[in-house]
C-alpha atoms as a PDB file:
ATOM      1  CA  UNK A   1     128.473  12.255 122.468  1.00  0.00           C
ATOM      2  CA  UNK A   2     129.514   8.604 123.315  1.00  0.00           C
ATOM      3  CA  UNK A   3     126.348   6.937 122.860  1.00  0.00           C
ATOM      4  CA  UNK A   4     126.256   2.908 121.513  1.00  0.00           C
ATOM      5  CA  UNK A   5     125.314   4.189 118.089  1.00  0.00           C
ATOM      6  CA  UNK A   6     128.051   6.698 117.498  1.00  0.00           C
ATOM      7  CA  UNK A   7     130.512   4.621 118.638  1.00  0.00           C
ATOM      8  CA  UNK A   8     128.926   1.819 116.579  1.00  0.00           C
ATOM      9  CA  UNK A   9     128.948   4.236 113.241  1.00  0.00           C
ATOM     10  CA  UNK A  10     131.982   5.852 113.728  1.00  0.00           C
ATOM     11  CA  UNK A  11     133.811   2.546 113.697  1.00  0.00           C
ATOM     12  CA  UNK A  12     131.776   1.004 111.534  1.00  0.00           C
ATOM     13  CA  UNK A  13     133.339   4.070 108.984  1.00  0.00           C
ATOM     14  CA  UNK A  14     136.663   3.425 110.737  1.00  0.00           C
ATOM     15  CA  UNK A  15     136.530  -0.472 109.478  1.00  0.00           C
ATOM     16  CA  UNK A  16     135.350   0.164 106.220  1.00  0.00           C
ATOM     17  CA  UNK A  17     137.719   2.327 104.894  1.00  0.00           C
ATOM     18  CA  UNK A  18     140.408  -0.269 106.240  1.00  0.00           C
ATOM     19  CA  UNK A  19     138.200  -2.560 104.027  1.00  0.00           C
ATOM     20  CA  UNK A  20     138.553  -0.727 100.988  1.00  0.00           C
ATOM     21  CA  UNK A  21     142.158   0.678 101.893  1.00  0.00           C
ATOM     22  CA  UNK A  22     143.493  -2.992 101.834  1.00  0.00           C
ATOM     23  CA  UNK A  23     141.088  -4.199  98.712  1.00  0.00           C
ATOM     24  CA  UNK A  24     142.881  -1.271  97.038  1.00  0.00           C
ATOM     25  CA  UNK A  25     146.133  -2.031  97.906  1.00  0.00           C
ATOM     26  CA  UNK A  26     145.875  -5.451  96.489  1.00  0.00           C
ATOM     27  CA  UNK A  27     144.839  -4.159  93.345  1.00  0.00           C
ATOM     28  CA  UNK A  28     147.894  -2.600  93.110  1.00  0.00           C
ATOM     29  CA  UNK A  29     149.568  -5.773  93.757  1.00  0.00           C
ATOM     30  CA  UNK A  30     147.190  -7.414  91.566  1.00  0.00           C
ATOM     31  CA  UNK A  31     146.846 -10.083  93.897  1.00  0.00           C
ATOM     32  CA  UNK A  32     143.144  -9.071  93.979  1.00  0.00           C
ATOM     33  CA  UNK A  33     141.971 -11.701  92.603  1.00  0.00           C
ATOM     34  CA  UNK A  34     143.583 -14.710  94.353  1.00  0.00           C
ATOM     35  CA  UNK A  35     140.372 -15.531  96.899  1.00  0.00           C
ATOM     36  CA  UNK A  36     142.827 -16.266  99.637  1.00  0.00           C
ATOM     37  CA  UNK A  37     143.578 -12.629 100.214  1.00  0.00           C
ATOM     38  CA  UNK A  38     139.702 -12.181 101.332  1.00  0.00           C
ATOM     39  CA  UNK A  39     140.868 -13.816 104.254  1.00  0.00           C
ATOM     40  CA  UNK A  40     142.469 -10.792 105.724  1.00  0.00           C
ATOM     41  CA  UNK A  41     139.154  -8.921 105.259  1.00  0.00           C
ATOM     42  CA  UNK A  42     137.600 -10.919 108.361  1.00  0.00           C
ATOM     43  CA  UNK A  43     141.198  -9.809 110.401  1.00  0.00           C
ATOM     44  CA  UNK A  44     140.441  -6.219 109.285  1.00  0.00           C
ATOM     45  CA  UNK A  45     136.738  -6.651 110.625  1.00  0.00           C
ATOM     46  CA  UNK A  46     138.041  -8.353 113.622  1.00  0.00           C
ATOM     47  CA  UNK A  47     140.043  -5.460 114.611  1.00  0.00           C
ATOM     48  CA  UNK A  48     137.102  -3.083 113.810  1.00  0.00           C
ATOM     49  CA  UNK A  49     134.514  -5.018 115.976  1.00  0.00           C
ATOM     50  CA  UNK A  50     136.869  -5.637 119.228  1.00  0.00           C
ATOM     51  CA  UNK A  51     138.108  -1.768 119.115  1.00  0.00           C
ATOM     52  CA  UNK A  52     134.772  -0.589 118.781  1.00  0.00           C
ATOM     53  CA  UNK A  53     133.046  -2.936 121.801  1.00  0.00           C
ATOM     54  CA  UNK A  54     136.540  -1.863 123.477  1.00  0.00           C
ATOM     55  CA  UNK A  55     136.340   2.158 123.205  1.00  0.00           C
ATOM     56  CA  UNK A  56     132.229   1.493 124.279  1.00  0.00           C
ATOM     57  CA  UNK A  57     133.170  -0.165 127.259  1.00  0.00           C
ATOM     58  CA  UNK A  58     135.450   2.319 128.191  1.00  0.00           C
ATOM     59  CA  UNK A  59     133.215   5.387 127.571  1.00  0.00           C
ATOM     60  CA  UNK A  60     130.068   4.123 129.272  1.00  0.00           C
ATOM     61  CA  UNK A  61     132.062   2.747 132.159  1.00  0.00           C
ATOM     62  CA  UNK A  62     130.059   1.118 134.670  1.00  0.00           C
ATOM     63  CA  UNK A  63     127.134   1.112 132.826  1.00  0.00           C
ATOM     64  CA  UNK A  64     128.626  -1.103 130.165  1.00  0.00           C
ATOM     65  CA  UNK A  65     126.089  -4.215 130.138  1.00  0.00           C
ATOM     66  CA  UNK A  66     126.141  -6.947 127.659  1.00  0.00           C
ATOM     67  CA  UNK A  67     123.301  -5.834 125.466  1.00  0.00           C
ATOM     68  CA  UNK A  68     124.651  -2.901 124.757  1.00  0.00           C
ATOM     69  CA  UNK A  69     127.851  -4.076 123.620  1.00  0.00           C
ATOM     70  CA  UNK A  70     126.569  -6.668 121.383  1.00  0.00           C
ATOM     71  CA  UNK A  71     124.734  -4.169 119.834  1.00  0.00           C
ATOM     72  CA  UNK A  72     127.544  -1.513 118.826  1.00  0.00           C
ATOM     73  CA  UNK A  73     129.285  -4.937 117.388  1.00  0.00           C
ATOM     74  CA  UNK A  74     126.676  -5.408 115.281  1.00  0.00           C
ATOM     75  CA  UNK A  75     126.248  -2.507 114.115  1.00  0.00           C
ATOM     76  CA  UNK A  76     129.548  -1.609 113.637  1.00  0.00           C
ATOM     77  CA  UNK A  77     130.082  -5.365 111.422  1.00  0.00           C
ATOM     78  CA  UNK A  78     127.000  -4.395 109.564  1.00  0.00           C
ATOM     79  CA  UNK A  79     127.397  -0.910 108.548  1.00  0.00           C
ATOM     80  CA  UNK A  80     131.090  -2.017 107.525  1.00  0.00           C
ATOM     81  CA  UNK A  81     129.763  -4.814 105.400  1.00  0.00           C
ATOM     82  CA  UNK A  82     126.772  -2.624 103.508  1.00  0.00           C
ATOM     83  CA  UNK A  83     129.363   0.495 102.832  1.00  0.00           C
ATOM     84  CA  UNK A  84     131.902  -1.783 101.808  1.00  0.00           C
ATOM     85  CA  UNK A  85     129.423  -3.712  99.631  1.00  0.00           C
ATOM     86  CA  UNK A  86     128.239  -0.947  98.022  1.00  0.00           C
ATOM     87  CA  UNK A  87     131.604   0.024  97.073  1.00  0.00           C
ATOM     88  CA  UNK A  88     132.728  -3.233  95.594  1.00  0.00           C
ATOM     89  CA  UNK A  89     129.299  -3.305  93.875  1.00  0.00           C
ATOM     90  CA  UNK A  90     130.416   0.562  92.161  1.00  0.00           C
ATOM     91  CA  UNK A  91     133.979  -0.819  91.672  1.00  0.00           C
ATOM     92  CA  UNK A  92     132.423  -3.879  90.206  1.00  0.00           C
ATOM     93  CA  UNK A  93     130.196  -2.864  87.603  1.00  0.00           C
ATOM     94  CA  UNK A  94     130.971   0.664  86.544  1.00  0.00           C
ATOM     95  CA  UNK A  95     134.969   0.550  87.377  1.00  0.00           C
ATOM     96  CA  UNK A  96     136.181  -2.683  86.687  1.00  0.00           C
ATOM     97  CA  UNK A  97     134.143  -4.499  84.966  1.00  0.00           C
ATOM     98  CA  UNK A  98     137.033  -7.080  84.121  1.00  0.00           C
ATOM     99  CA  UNK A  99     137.691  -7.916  87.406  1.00  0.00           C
ATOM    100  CA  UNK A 100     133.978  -8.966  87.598  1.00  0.00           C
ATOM    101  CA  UNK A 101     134.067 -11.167  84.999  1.00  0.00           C
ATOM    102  CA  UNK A 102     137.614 -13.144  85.951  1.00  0.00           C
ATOM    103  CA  UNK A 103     135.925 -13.696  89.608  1.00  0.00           C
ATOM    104  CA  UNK A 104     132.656 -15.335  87.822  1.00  0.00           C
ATOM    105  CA  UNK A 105     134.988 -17.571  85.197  1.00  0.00           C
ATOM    106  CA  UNK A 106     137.094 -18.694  88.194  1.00  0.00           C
ATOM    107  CA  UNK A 107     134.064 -19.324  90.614  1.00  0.00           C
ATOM    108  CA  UNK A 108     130.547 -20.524  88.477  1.00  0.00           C
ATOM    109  CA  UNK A 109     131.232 -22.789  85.659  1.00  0.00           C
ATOM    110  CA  UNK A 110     128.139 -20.931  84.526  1.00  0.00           C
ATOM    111  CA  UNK A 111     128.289 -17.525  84.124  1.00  0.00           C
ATOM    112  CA  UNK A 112     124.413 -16.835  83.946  1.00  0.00           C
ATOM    113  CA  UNK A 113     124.242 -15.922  87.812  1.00  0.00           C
ATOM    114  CA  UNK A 114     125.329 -12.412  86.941  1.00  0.00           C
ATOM    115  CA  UNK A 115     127.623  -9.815  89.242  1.00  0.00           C
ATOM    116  CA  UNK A 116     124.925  -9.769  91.975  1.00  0.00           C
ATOM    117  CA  UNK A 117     126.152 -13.013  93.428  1.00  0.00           C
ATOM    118  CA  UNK A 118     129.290 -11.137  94.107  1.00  0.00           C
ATOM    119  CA  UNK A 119     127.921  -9.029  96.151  1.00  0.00           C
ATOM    120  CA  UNK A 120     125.764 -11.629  97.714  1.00  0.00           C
ATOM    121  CA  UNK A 121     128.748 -13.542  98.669  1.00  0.00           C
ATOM    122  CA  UNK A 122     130.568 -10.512 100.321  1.00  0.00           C
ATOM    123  CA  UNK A 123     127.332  -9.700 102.512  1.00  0.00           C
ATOM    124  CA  UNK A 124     126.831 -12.954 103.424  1.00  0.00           C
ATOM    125  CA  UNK A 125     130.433 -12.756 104.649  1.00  0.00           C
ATOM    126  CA  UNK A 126     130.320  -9.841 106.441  1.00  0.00           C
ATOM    127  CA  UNK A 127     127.564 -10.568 108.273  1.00  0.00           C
ATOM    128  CA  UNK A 128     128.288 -13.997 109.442  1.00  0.00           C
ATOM    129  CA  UNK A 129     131.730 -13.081 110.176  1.00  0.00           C
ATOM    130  CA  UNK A 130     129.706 -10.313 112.391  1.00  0.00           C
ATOM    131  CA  UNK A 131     127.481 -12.394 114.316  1.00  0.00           C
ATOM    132  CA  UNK A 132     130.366 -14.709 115.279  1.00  0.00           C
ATOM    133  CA  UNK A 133     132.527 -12.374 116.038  1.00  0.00           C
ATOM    134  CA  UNK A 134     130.232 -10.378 118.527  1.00  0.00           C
ATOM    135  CA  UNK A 135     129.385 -13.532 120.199  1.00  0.00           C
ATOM    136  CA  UNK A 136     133.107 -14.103 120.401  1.00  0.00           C
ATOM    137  CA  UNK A 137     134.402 -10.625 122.126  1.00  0.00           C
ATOM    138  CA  UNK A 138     131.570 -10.100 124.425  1.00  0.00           C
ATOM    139  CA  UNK A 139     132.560 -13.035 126.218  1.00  0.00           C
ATOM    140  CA  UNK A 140     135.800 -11.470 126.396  1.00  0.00           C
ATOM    141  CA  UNK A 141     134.245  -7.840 127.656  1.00  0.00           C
ATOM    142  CA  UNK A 142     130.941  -9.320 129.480  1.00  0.00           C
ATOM    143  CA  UNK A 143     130.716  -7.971 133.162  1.00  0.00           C
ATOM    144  CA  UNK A 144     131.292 -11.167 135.461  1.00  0.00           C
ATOM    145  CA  UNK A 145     128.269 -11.889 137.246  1.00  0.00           C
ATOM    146  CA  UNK A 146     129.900 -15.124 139.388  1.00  0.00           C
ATOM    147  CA  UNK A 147     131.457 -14.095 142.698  1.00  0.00           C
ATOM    148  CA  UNK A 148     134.216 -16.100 144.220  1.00  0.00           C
ATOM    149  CA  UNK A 149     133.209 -18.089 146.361  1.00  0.00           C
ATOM    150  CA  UNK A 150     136.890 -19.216 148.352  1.00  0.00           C
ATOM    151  CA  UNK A 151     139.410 -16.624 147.653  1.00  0.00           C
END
């Protein structure tokens, strides 16, 4: 089964274990929490949303239309960022509760917001970095509608 939506969730999966694959892997690094290394997160997602619009357009061939592939982006981006949310939030507060508490000394000079803003920030993230990043392929994978007019 090819629909939209299994491609969507099965990459959606696909991207956020490369999300927590690479959070993990700077852990061991400890470069975890140097903010600048979130910046790879949105190259990870990148590569989630294009290969997931690109294996749709390839499975449902002709009748690929521009809806439709918008929508497996999305949903891909946005099951990525809630999974991957959730896991930072479990990480966060039950696993590393350190790590929690260096993030809000070096961001808020007032602690009082709590560890939800963390995970605030991260879905804001994700989903912004979603919407503009669907936009952004399907103009790459969009059927042409102009015809050429003098070949």
């Amino acid at each position: 089964m090819n629909s939209s939506a299994s491609v969507a969730i099965k990459y959606g999966i696909i991207t956020t274990l490369g999300l927590i694959v690479y959070f993990l892997v700077i852990k061991l690094l400890d470069l975890h929490t140097n903010p600048w290394f979130r910046l790879l997160n949105g190259v990870v997602m990148a590569y989630g949303i294009f290969a997931s619009i690109k294996r749709y357009k390839l499975v449902s061939g002709t009748t690929f239309n521009y809806i439709n592939g918008f929508k497996v982006a999305i949903i891909t981006g946005f099951l990525a960022t809630f999974v991957f949310a959730l896991f930072m939030g479990i990480y966060m507060f039950h696993i590393d509760t350190a790590f929690m508490n260096t993030l809000l000394q070096d961001w808020f000079q007032d602690m009082n917001y709590g560890g939800g803003i963390l995970i605030f920030v991260i879905i804001i993230e994700g989903l912004a970095s979603t919407a503009i990043l669907a936009l952004t392929y399907m103009q790459i994978f969009k059927n042409s509608t102009k015809v050429i007019q003098n070949p």
